[in-house]
C-alpha atoms as a PDB file:
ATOM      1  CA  UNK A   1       0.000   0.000   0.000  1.00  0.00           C
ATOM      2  CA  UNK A   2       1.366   3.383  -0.789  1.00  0.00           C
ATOM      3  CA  UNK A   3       2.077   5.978   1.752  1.00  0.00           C
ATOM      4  CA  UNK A   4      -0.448   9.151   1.902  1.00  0.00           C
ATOM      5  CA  UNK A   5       0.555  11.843   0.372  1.00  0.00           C
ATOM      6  CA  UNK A   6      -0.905  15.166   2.241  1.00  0.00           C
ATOM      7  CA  UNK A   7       0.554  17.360  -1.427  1.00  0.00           C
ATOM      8  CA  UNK A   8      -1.724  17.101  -4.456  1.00  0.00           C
ATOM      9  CA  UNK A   9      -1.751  18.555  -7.656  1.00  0.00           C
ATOM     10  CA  UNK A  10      -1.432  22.274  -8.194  1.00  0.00           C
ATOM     11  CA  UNK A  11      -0.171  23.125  -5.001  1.00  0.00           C
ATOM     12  CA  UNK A  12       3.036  25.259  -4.224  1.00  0.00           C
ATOM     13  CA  UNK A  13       5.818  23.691  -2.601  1.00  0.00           C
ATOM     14  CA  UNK A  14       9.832  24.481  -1.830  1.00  0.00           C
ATOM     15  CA  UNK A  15      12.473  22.415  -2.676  1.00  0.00           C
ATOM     16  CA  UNK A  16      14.011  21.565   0.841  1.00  0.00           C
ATOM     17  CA  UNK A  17      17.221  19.317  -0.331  1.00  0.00           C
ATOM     18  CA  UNK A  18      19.124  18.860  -3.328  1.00  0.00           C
ATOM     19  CA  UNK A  19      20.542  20.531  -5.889  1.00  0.00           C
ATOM     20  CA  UNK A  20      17.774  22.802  -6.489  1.00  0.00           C
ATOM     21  CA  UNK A  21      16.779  23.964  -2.503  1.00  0.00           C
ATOM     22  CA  UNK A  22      14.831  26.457  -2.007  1.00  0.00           C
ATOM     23  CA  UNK A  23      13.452  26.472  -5.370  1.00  0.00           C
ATOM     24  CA  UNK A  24       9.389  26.550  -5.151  1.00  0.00           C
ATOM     25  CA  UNK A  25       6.829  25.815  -7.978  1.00  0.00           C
ATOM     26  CA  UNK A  26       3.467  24.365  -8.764  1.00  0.00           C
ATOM     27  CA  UNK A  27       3.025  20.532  -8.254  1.00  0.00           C
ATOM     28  CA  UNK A  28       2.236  18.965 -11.786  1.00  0.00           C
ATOM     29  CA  UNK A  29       1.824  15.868 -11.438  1.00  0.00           C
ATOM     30  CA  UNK A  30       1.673  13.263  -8.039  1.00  0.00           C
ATOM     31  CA  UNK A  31       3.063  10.119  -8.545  1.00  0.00           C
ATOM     32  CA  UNK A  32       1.638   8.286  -5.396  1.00  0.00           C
ATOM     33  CA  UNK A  33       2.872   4.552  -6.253  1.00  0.00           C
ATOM     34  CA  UNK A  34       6.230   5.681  -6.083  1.00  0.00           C
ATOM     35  CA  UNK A  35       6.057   9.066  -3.624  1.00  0.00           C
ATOM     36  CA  UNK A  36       7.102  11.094  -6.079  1.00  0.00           C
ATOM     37  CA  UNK A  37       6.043  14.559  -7.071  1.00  0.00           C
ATOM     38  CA  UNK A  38       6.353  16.395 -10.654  1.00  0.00           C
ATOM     39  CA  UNK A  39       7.412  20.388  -9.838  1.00  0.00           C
ATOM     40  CA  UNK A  40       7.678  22.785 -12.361  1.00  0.00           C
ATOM     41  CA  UNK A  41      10.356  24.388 -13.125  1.00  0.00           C
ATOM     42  CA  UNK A  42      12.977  21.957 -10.541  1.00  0.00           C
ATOM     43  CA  UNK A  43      15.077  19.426 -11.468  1.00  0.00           C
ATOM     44  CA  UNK A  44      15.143  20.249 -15.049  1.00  0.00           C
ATOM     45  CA  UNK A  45      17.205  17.619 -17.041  1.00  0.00           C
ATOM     46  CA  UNK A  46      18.377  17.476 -20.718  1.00  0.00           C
ATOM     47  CA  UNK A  47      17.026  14.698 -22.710  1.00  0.00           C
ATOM     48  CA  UNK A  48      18.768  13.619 -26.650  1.00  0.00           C
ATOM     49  CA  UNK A  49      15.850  12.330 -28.515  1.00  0.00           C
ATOM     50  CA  UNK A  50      16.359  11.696 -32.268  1.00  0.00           C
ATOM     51  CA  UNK A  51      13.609  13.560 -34.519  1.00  0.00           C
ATOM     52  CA  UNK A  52      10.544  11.591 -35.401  1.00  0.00           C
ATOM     53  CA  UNK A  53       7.424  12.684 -37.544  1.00  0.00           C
ATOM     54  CA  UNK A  54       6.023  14.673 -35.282  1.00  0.00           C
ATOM     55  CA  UNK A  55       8.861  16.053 -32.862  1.00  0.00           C
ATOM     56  CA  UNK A  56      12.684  17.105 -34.158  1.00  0.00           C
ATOM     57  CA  UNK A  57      15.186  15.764 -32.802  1.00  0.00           C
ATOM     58  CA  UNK A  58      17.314  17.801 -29.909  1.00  0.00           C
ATOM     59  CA  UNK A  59      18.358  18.016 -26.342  1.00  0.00           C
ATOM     60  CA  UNK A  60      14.913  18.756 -24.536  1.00  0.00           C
ATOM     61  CA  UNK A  61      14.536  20.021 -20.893  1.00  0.00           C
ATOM     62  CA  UNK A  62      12.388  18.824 -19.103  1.00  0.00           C
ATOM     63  CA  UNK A  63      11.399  17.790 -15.182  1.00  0.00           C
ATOM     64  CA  UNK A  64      11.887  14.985 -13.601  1.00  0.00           C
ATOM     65  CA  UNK A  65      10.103  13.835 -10.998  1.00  0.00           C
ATOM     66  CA  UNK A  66      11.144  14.741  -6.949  1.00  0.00           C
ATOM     67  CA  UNK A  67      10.713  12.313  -4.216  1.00  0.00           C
ATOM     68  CA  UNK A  68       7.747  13.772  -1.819  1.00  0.00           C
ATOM     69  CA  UNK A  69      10.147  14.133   1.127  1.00  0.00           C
ATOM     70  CA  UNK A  70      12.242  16.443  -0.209  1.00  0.00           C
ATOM     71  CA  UNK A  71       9.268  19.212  -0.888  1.00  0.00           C
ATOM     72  CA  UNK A  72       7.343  20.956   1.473  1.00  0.00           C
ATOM     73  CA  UNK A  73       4.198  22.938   1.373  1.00  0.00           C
ATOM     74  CA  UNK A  74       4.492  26.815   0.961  1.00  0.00           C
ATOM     75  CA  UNK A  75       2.282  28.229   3.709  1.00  0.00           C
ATOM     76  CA  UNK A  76      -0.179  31.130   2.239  1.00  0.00           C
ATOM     77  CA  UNK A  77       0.004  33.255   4.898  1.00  0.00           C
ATOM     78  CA  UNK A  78       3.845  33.396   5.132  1.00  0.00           C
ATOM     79  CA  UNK A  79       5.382  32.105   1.965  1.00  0.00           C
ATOM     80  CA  UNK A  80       7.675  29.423   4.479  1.00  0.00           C
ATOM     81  CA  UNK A  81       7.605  26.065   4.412  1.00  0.00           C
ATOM     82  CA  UNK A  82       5.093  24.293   6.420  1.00  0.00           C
ATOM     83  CA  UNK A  83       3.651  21.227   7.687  1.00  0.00           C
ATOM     84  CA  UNK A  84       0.027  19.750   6.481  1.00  0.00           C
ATOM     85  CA  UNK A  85      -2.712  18.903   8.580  1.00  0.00           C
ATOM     86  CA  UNK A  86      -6.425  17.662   8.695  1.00  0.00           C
ATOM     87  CA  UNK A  87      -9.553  19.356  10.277  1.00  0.00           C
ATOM     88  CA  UNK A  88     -12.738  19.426   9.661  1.00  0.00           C
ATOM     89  CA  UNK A  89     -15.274  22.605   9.155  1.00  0.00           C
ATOM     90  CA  UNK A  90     -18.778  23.480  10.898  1.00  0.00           C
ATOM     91  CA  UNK A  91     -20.335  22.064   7.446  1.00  0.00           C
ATOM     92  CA  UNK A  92     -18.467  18.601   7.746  1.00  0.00           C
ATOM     93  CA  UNK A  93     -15.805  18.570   5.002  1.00  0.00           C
ATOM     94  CA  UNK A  94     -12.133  17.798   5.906  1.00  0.00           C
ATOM     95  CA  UNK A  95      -9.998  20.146   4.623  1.00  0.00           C
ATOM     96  CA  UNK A  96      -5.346  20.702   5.004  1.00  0.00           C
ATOM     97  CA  UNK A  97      -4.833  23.438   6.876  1.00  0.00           C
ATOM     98  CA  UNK A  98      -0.879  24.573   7.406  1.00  0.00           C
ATOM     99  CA  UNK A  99       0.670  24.232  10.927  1.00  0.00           C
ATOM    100  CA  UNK A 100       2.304  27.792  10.764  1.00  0.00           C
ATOM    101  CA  UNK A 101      -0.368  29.946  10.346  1.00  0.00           C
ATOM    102  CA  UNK A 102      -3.599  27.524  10.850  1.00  0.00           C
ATOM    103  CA  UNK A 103      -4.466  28.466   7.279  1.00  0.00           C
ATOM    104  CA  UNK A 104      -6.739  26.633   5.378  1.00  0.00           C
ATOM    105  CA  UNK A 105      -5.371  25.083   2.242  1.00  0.00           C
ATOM    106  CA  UNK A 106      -8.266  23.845   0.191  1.00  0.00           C
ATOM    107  CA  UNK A 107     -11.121  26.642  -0.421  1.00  0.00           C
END
């Protein structure tokens, strides 16, 4: 069974470790088999492809995918890094809210 993964797509996160720390962008994709997160914009690597009838050939940048413990969610109220957690509303719905600033995520 796969971990849970409290970062989903389109949220902002920062880089914590690596080569590109403290580098933030939006979360493209969420690989949640493997833990691993798609960022734009970090951990850019080149890629040689040879030119086929609908692409030419090239080096092409592109992402690569981050393992999830090496991001962390941006907190809106401070732009830092923060924590996720769970809560629920007066209405019933569970919702993240970040540790920081008690500010809730998901609208």
């Amino acid at each position: 069974m796969a971990p849970k993964i409290k970062i989903r797509k389109g949220d902002n996160v920062i880089v914590t470790t690596g080569k590109d720390s403290g580098k933030t962008g939006e979360v493209l994709v969420v690989y949640p088999n493997t833990s691993r997160v798609l960022v734009r914009g970090v951990n850019v690597v080149k890629r040689h492809t040879k030119p086929s009838q609908t692409t030419t050939g090239g080096i092409m940048e592109r992402e690569a995918s981050i393992h999830v413990s090496n991001v962390a969610h941006i907190d809106p109220k401070t732009n830092k890094a923060s924590k996720v957690g769970y809560r629920f509303l007066e209405d019933g719905r569970k919702v993240r809210f970040a540790r920081i600033s008690g500010e809730v995520i998901d609208a």
